[in-house]
Protein backbone atom coordinates (compact mmCIF):
# COMPACT_ATOMS: atom_id res chain seq x y z
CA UNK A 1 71.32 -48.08 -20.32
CA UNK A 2 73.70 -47.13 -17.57
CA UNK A 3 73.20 -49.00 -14.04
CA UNK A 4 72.16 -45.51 -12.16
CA UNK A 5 68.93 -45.40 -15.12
CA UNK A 6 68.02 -48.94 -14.28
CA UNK A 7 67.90 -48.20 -10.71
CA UNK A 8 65.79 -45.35 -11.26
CA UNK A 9 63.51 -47.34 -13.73
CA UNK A 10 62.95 -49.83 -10.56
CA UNK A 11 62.43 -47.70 -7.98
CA UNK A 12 60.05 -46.02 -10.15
CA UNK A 13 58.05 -48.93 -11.27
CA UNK A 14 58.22 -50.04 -7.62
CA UNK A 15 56.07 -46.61 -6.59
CA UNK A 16 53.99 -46.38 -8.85
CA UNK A 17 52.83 -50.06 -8.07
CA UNK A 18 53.05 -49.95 -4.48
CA UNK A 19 50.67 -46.67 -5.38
CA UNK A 20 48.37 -49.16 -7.08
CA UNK A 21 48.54 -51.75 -4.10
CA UNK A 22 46.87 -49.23 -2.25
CA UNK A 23 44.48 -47.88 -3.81
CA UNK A 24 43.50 -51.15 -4.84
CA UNK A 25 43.08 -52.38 -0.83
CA UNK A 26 40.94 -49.35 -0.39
CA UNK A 27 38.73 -50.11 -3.16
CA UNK A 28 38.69 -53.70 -1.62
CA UNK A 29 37.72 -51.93 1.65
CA UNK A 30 35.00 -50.43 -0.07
CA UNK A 31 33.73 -53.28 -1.46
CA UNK A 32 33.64 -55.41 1.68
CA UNK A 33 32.19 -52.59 3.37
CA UNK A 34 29.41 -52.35 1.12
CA UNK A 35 28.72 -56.25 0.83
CA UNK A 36 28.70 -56.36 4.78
CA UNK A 37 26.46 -52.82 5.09
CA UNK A 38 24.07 -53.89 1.85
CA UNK A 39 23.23 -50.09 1.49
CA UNK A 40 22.87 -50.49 -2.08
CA UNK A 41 20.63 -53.63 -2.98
CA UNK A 42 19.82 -54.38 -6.50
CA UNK A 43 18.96 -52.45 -9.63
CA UNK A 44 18.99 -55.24 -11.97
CA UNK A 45 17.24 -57.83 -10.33
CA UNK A 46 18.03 -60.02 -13.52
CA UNK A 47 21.58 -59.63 -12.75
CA UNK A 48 21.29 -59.83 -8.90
CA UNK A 49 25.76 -60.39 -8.72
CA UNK A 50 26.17 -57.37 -10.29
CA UNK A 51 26.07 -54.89 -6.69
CA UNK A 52 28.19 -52.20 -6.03
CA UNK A 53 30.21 -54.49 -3.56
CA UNK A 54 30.82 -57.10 -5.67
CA UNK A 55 32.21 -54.86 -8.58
CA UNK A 56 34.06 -53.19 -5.79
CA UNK A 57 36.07 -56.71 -4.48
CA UNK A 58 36.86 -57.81 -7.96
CA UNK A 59 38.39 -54.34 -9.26
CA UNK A 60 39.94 -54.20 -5.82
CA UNK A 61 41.93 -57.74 -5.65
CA UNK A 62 42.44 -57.69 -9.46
CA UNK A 63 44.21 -54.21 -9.15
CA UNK A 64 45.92 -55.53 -6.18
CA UNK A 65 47.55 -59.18 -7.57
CA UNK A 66 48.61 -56.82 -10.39
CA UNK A 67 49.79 -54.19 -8.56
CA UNK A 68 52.15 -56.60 -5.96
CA UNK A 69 53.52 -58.60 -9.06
CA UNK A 70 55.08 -55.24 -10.34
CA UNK A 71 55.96 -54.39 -6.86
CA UNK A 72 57.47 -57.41 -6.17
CA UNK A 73 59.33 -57.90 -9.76
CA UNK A 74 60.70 -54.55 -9.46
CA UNK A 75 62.12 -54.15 -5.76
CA UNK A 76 63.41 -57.70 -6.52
CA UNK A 77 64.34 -57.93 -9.82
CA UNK A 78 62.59 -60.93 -10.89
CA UNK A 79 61.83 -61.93 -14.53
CA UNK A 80 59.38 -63.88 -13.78
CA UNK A 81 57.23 -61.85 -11.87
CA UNK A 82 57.78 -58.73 -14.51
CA UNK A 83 56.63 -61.03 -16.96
CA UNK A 84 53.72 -62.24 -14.86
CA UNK A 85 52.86 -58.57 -14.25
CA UNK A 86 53.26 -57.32 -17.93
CA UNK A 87 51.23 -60.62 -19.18
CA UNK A 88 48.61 -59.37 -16.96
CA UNK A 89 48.52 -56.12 -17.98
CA UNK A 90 48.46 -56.75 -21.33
CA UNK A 91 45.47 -59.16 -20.92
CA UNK A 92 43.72 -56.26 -18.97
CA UNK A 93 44.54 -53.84 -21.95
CA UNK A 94 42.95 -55.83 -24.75
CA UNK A 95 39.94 -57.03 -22.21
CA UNK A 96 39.33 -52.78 -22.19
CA UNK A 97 39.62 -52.64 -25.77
CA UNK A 98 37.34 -55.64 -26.52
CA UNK A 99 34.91 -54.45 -24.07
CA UNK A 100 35.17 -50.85 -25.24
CA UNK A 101 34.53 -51.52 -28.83
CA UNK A 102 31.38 -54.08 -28.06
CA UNK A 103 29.97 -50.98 -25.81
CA UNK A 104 30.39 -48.89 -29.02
CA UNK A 105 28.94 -51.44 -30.90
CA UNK A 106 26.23 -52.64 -29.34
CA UNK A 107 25.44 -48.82 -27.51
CA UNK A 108 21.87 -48.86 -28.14
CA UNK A 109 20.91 -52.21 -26.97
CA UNK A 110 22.56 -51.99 -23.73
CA UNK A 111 21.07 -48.38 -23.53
CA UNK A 112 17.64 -50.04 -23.90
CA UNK A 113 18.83 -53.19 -21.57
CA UNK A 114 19.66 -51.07 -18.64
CA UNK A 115 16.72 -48.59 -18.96
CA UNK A 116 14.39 -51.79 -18.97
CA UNK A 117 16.15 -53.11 -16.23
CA UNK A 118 16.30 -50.16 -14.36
CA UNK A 119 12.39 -49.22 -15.17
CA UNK A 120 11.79 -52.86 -14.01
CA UNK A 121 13.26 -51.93 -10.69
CA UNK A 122 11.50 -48.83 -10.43
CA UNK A 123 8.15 -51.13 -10.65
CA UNK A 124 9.65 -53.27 -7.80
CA UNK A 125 9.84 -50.20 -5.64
CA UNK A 126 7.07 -50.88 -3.31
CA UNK A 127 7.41 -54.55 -2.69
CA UNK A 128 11.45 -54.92 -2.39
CA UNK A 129 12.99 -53.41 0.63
CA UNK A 130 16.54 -53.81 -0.65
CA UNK A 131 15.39 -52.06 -4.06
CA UNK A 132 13.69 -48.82 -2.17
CA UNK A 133 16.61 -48.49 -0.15
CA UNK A 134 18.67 -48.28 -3.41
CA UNK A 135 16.44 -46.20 -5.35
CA UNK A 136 16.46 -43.44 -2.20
CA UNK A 137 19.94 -43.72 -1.59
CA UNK A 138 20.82 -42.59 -5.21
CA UNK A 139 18.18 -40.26 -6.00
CA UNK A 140 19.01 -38.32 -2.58
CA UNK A 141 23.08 -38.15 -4.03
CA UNK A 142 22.25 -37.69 -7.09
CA UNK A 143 19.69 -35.00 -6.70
CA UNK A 144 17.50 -36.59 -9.70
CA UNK A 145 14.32 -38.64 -10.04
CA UNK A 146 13.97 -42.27 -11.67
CA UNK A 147 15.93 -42.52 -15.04
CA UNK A 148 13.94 -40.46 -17.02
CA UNK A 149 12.02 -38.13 -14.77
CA UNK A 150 9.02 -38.15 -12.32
CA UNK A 151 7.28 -39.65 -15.16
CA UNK A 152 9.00 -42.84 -14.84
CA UNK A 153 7.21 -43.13 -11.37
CA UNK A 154 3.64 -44.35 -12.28
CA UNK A 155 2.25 -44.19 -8.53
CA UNK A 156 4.09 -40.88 -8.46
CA UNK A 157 7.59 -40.00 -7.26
CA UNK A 158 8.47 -41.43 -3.56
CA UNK A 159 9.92 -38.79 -1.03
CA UNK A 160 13.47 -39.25 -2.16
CA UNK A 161 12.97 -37.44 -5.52
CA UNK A 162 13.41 -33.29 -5.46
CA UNK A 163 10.78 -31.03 -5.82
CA UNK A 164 12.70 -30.08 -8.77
CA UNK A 165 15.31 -32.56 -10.74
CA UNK A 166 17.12 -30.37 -13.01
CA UNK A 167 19.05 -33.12 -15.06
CA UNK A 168 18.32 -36.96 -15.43
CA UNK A 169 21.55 -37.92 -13.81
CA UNK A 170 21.23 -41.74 -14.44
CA UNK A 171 21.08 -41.39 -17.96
CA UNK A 172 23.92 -38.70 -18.28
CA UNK A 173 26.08 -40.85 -15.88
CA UNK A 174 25.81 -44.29 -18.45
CA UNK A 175 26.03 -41.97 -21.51
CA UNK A 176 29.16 -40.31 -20.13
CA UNK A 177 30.73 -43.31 -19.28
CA UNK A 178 30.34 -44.52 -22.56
CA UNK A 179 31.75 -41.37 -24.05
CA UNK A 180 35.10 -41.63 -22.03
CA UNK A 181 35.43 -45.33 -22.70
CA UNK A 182 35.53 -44.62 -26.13
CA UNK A 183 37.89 -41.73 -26.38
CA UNK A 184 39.90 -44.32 -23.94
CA UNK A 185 39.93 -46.81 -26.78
CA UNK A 186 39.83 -43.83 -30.02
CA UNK A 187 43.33 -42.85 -28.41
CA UNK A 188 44.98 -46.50 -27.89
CA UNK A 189 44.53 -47.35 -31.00
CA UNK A 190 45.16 -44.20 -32.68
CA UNK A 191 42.19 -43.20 -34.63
């Protein structure tokens, strides 16, 4: 490769990292924001870590180590770092495969896991403050009601649930997710 190419490579590898850096210190924001607000509280009160904010912080500084150690490999030319930052992403690659094909896998059970969970929060409704803020919050943005419909609401649905859900959002949201991980993975490794 000529010396001009190289440059380019590096200057491009440098933007598109720097790029990263940033969005990963705004997901960071986010995350902090949300731990220090605690707008969200807890759906799965068997997995009380697992908030909004803390999956926020963790994305956030992860994408943001990786992010700087292409940055600063590429702007500086260090083998080290470019090593450091192509280890990483390789572990991140295979750690989205593994977890792509156990989702595929094991799709039922955690379909059943996080409608129990979520139905178990649903019963916690009245007596948890931090759950009935969370259960408003996301039935007002998501226009829907409970996971599977007023019916999930055995005291009947609170005030945050339209008159009329037209979809059950929860469910489509998980199932969706799902779907794209998968056609993620389907297309890495070519099948």
């Amino acid at each position: 490769m000529s010396m001009s190419t190289i440059k380019l490579l590096k200057y491009i590898l440098f933007g598109f990292n720097l790029l990263f850096w940033v969005f990963g210190c705004c997901i960071l924001g986010f995350g902090i924001y949300f731990l220090v607000h605690n707008n969200f509280g807890v759906l799965f009160h068997k997995l009380p870590f697992l908030t909004l904010g803390n999956v926020l912080v963790i994305v956030g500084s992860i994408i943001m180590v990786v992010a700087f150690l292409g940055c600063m490999g590429s702007i500086k030319e260090n083998k080290c770092l470019l090593m450091s930052f192509f280890i990483l992403l390789l572990i991140i690659l295979l750690a989205e495969v593994t977890l792509a094909i156990l989702l595929f896998v094991y799709e039922q059970k955690l379909n059943k896991y996080v409608s129990e969970g979520l139905n178990d929060s649903i019963q916690r409704y009245h007596s948890d403050n931090s759950t009935k803020v969370a259960w408003d919050f996301i039935q007002t943005l998501l226009n829907c009601c409970g996971v599977n419909g007023t019916s999930d609401w055995t005291s009947g649905p609170p005030a945050s649930c339209p008159s009329n859900p037209e979809v059950k959002v929860l469910g489509m949201s998980f199932a969706l997710t799902l779907n794209c991980q998968i056609d993620k993975t389907s297309q890495a490794l070519g099948l």
